[in-house]
N, C-alpha and C. Protein backbone atom coordinates (compact mmCIF):
# COMPACT_ATOMS: atom_id res chain seq x y z
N UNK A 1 0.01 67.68 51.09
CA UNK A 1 1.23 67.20 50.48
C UNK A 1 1.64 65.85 51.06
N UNK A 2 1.39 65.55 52.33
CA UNK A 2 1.94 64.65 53.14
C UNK A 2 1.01 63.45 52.62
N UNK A 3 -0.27 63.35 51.98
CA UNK A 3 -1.33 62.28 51.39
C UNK A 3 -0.67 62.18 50.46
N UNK A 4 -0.47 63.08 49.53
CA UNK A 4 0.37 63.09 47.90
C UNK A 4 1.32 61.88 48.13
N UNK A 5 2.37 62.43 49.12
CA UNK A 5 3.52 61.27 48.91
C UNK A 5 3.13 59.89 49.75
N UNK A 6 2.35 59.90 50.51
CA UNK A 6 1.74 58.69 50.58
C UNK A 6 1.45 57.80 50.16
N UNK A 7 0.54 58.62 49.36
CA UNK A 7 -0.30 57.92 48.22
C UNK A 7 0.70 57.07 47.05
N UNK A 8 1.28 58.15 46.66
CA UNK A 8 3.21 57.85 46.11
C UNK A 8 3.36 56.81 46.33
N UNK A 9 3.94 56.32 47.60
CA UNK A 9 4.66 55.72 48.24
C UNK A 9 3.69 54.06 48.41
N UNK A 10 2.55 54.30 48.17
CA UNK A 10 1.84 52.68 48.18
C UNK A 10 1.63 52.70 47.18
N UNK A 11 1.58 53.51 46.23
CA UNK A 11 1.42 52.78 44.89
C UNK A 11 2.45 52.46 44.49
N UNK A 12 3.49 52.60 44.24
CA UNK A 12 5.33 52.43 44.45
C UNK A 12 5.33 50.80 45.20
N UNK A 13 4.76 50.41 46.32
CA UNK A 13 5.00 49.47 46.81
C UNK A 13 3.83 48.43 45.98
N UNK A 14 2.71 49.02 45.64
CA UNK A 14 1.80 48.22 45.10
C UNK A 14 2.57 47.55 43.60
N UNK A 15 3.29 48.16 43.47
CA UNK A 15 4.06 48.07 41.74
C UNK A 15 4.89 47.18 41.86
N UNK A 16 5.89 47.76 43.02
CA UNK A 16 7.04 46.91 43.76
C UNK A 16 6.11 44.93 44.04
N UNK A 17 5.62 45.12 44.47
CA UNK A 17 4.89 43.59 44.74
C UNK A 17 4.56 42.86 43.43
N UNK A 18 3.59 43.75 42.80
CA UNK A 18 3.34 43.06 41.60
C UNK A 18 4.79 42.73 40.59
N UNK A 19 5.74 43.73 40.78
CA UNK A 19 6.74 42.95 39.98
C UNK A 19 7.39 41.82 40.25
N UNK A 20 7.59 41.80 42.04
CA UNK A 20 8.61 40.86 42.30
C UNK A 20 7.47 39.02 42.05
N UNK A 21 6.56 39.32 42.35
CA UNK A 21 4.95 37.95 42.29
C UNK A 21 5.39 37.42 40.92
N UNK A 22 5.67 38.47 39.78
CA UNK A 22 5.26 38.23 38.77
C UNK A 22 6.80 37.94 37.87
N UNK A 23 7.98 38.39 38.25
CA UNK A 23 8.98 38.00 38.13
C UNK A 23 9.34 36.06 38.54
N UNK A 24 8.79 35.89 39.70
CA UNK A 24 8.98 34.70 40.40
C UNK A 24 8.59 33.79 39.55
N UNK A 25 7.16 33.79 38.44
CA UNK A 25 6.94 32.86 37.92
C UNK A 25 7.72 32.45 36.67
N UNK A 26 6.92 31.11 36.78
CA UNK A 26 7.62 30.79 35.26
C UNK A 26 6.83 30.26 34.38
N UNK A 27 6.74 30.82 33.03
CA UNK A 27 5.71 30.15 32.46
C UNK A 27 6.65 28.44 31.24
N UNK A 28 6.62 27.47 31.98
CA UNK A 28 7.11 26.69 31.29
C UNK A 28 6.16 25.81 30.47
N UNK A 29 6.44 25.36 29.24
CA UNK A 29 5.46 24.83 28.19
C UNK A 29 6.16 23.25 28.66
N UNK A 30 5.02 22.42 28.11
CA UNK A 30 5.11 21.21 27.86
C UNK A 30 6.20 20.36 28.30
N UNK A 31 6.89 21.01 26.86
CA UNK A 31 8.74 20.83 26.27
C UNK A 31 9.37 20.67 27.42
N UNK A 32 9.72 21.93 28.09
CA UNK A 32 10.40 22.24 29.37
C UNK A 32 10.05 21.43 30.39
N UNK A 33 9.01 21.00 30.61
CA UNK A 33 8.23 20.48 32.07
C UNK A 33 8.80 18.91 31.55
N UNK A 34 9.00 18.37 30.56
CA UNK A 34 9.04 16.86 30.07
C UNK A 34 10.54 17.00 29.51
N UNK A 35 11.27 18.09 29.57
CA UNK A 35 12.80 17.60 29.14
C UNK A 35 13.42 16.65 29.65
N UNK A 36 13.61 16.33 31.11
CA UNK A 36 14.14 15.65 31.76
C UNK A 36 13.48 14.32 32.08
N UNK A 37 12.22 14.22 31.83
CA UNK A 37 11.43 12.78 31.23
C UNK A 37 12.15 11.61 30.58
N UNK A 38 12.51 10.91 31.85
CA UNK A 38 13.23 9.63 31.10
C UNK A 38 12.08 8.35 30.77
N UNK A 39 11.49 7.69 29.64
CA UNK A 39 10.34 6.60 29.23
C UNK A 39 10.96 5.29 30.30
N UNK A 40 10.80 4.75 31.12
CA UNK A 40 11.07 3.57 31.62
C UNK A 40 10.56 2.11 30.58
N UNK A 41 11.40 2.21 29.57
CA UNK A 41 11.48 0.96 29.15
C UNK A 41 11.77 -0.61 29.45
N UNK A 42 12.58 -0.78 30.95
CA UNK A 42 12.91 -1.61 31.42
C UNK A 42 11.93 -2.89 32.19
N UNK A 43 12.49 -3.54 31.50
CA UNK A 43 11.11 -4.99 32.14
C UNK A 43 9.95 -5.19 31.62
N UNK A 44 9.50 -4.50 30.58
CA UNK A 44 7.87 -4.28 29.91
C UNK A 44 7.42 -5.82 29.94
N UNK A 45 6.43 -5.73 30.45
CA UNK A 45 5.15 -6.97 30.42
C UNK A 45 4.14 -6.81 29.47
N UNK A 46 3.13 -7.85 29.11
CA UNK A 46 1.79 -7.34 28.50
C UNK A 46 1.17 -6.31 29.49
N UNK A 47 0.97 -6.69 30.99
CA UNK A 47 0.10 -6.18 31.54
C UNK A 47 0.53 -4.44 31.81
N UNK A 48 1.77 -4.34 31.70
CA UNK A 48 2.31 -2.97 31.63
C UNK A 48 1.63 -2.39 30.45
N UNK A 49 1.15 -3.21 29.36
CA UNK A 49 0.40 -2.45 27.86
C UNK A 49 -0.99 -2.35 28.05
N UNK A 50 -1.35 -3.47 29.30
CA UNK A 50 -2.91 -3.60 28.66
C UNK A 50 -3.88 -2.41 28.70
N UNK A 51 -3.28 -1.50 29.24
CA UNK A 51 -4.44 0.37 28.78
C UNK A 51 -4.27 0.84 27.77
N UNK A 52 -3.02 0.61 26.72
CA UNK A 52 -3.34 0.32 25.77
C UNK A 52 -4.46 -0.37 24.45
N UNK A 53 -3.68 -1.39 25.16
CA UNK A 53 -4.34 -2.13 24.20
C UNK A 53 -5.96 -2.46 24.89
N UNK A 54 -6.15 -2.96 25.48
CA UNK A 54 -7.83 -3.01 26.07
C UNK A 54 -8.63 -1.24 25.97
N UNK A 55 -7.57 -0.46 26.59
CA UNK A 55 -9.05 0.99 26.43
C UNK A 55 -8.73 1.64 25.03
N UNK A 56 -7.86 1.44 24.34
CA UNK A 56 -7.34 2.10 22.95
C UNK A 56 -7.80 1.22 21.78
N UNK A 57 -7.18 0.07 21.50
CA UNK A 57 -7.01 -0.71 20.19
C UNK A 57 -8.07 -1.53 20.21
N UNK A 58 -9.00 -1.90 21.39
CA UNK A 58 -9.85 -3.21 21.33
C UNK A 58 -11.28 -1.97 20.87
N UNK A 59 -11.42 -0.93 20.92
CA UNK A 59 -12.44 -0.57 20.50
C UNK A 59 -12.99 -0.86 19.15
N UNK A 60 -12.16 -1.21 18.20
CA UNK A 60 -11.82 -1.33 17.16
C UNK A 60 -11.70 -3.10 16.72
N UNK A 61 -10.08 -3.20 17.06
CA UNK A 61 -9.95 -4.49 17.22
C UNK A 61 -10.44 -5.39 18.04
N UNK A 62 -11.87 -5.98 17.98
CA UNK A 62 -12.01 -7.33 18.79
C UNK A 62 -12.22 -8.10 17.81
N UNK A 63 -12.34 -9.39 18.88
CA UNK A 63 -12.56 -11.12 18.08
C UNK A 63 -13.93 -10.31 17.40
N UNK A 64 -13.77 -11.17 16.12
CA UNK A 64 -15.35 -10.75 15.06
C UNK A 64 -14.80 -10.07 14.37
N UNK A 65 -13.96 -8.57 14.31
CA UNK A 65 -14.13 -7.86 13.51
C UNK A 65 -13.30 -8.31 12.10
N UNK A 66 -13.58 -8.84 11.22
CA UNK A 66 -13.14 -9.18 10.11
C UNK A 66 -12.55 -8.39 9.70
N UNK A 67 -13.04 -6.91 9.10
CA UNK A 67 -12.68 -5.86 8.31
C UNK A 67 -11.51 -5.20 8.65
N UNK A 68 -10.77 -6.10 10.16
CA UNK A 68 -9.45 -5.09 10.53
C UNK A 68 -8.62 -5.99 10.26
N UNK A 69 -8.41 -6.45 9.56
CA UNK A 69 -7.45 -7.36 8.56
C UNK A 69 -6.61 -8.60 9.60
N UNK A 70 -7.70 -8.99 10.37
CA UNK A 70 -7.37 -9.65 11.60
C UNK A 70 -6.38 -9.57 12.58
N UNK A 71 -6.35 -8.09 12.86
CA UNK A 71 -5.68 -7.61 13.92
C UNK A 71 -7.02 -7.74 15.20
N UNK A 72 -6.50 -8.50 16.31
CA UNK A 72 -7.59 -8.56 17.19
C UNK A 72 -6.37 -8.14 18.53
N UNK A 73 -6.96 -7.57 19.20
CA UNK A 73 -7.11 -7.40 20.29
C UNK A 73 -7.62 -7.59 22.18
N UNK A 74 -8.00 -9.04 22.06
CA UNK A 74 -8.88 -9.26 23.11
C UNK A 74 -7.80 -9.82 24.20
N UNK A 75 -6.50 -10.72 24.03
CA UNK A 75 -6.25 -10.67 25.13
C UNK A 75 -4.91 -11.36 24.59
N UNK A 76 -4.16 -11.50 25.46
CA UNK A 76 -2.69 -11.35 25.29
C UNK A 76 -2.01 -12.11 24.06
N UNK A 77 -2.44 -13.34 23.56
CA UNK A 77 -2.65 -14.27 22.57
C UNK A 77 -2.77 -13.68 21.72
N UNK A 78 -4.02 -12.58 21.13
CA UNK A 78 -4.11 -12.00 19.90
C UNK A 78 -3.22 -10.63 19.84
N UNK A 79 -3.11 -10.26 20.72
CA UNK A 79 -2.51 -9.34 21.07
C UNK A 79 -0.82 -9.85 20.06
N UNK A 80 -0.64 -10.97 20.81
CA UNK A 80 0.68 -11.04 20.07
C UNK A 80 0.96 -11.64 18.92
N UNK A 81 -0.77 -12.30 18.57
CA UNK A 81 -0.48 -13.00 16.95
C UNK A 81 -0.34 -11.47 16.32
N UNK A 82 -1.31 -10.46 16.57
CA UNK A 82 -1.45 -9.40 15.80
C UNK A 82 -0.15 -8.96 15.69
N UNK A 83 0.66 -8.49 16.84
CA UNK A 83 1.91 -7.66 16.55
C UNK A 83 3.00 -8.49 15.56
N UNK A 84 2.61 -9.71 15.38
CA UNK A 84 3.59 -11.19 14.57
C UNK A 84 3.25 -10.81 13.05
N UNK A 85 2.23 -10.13 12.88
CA UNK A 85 2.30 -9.77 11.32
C UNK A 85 2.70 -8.94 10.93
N UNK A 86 3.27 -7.90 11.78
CA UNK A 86 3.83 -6.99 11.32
C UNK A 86 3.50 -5.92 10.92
N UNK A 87 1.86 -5.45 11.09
CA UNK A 87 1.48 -4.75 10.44
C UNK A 87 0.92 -3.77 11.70
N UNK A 88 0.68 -4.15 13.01
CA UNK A 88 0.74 -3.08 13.71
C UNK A 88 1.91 -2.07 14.23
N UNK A 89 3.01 -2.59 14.76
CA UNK A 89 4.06 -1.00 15.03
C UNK A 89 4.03 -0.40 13.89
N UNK A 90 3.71 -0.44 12.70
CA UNK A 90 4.10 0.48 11.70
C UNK A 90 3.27 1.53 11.56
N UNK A 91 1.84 0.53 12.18
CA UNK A 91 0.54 2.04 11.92
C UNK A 91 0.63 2.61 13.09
N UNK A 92 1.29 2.10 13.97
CA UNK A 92 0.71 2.68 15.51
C UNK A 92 1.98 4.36 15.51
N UNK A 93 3.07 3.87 14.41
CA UNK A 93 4.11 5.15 14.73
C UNK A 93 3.92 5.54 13.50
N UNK A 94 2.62 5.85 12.46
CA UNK A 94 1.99 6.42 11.88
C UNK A 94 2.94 6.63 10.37
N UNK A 95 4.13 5.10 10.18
CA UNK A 95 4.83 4.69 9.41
C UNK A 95 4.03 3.50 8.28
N UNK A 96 2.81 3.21 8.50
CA UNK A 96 2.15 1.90 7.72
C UNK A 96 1.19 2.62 6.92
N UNK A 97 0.32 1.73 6.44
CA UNK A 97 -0.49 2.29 5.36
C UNK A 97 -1.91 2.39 6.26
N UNK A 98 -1.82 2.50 7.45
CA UNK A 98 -2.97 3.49 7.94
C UNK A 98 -2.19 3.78 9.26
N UNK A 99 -3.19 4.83 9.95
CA UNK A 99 -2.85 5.55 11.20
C UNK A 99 -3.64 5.10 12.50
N UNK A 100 -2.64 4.62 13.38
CA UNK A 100 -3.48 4.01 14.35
C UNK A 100 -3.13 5.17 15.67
N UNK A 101 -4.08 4.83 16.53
CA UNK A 101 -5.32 4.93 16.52
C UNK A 101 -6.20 5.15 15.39
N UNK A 102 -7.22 4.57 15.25
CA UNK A 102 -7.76 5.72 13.61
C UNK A 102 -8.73 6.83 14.14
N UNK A 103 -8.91 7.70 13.71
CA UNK A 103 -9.36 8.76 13.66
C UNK A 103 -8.85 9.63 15.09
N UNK A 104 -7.78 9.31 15.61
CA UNK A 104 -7.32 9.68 17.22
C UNK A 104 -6.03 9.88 16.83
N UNK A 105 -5.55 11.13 17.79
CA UNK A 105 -4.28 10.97 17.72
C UNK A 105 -3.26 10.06 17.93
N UNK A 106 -2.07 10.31 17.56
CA UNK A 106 -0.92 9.44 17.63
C UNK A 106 -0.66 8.86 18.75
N UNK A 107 -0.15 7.84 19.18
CA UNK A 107 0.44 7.53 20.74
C UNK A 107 1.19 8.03 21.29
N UNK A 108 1.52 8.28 22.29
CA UNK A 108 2.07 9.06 22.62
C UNK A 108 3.86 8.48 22.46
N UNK A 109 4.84 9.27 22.23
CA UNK A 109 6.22 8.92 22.26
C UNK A 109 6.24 7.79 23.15
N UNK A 110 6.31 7.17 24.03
CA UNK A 110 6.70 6.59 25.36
C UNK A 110 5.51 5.54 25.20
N UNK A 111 4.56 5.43 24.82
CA UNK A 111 4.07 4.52 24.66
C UNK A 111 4.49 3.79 23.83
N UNK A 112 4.51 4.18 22.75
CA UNK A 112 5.40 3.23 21.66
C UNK A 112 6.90 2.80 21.88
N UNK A 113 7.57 3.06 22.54
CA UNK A 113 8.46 3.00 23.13
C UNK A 113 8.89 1.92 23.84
N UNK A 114 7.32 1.99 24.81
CA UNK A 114 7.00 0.82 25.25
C UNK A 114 6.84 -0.71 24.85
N UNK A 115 6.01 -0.48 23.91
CA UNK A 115 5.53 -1.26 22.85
C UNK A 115 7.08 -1.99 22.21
N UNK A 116 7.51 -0.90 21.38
CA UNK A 116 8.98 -1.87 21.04
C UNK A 116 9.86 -2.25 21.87
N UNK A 117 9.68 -1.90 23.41
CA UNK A 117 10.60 -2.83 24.07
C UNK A 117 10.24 -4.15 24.74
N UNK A 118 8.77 -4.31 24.34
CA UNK A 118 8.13 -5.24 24.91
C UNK A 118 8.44 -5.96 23.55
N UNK A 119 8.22 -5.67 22.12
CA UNK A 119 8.21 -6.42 21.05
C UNK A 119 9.44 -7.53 21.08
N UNK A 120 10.86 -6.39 21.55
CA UNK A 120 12.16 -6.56 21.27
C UNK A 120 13.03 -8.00 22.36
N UNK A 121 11.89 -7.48 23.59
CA UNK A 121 12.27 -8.77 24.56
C UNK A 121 11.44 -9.58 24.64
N UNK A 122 10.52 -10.07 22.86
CA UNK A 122 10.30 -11.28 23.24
C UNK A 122 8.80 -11.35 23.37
N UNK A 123 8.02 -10.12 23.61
CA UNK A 123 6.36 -10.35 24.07
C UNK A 123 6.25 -10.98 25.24
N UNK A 124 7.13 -10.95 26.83
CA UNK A 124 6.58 -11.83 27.50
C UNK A 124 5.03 -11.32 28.34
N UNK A 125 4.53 -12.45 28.77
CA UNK A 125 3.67 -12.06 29.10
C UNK A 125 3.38 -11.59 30.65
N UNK A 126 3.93 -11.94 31.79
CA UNK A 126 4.79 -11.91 33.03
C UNK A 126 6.04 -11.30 33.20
């Protein structure tokens, strides 16, 4: 009898543990983990974009490529004739008549973000 309630008595505690382990966590998604995510828009440079634009848009857009309606990409110059036509923020926030990245997902919120606060003060380059 005295094993019986033993036995009882750690499995009781074995239960006891696993609830309190498993109570403690939290399973938070995405959403939750990035609510309080403020985008630092302040001060944007080119060079604050250029992983953007050099590992993202130049795959696509470089000097040569004709067929991208002369959106180029190679370095800060085209970079900003391109955004002067007007025709990139619109695809990049998947508002224009194509979707940029192409065949890739969207940018991310905060990147674009970026992007128009760099547009808004001007394109500097420094």
């Amino acid at each position: 009898m005295k094993y019986v309630n033993l036995i009882l008595i750690l499995k009781l505690l074995l239960v006891m543990c696993f609830a309190v382990h498993f109570s403690s966590c939290t399973f938070d998604n995405e959403e939750d983990l990035l609510e309080d995510y403020v985008c630092d828009t302040i001060g944007i440079v080119y060079s604050d974009l250029t992983y953007i634009f050099e590992d993202i848009c130049q795959e696509c857009h470089k000097t040569g490529d004709t067929y991208r309606d002369g959106i180029e990409m190679d370095d800060y110059d085209e970079v900003k004739a391109s955004i002067n036509t007007g025709l990139v923020l619109p695809d990049i926030k998947h508002e224009g008549s194509f979707k940029m990245p192409y065949q890739r997902p969207k940018l991310p919120d905060c990147d674009i973000e970026k992007i128009e606060a760099w547009i808004n003060a001007g394109m500097p380059e420094n």
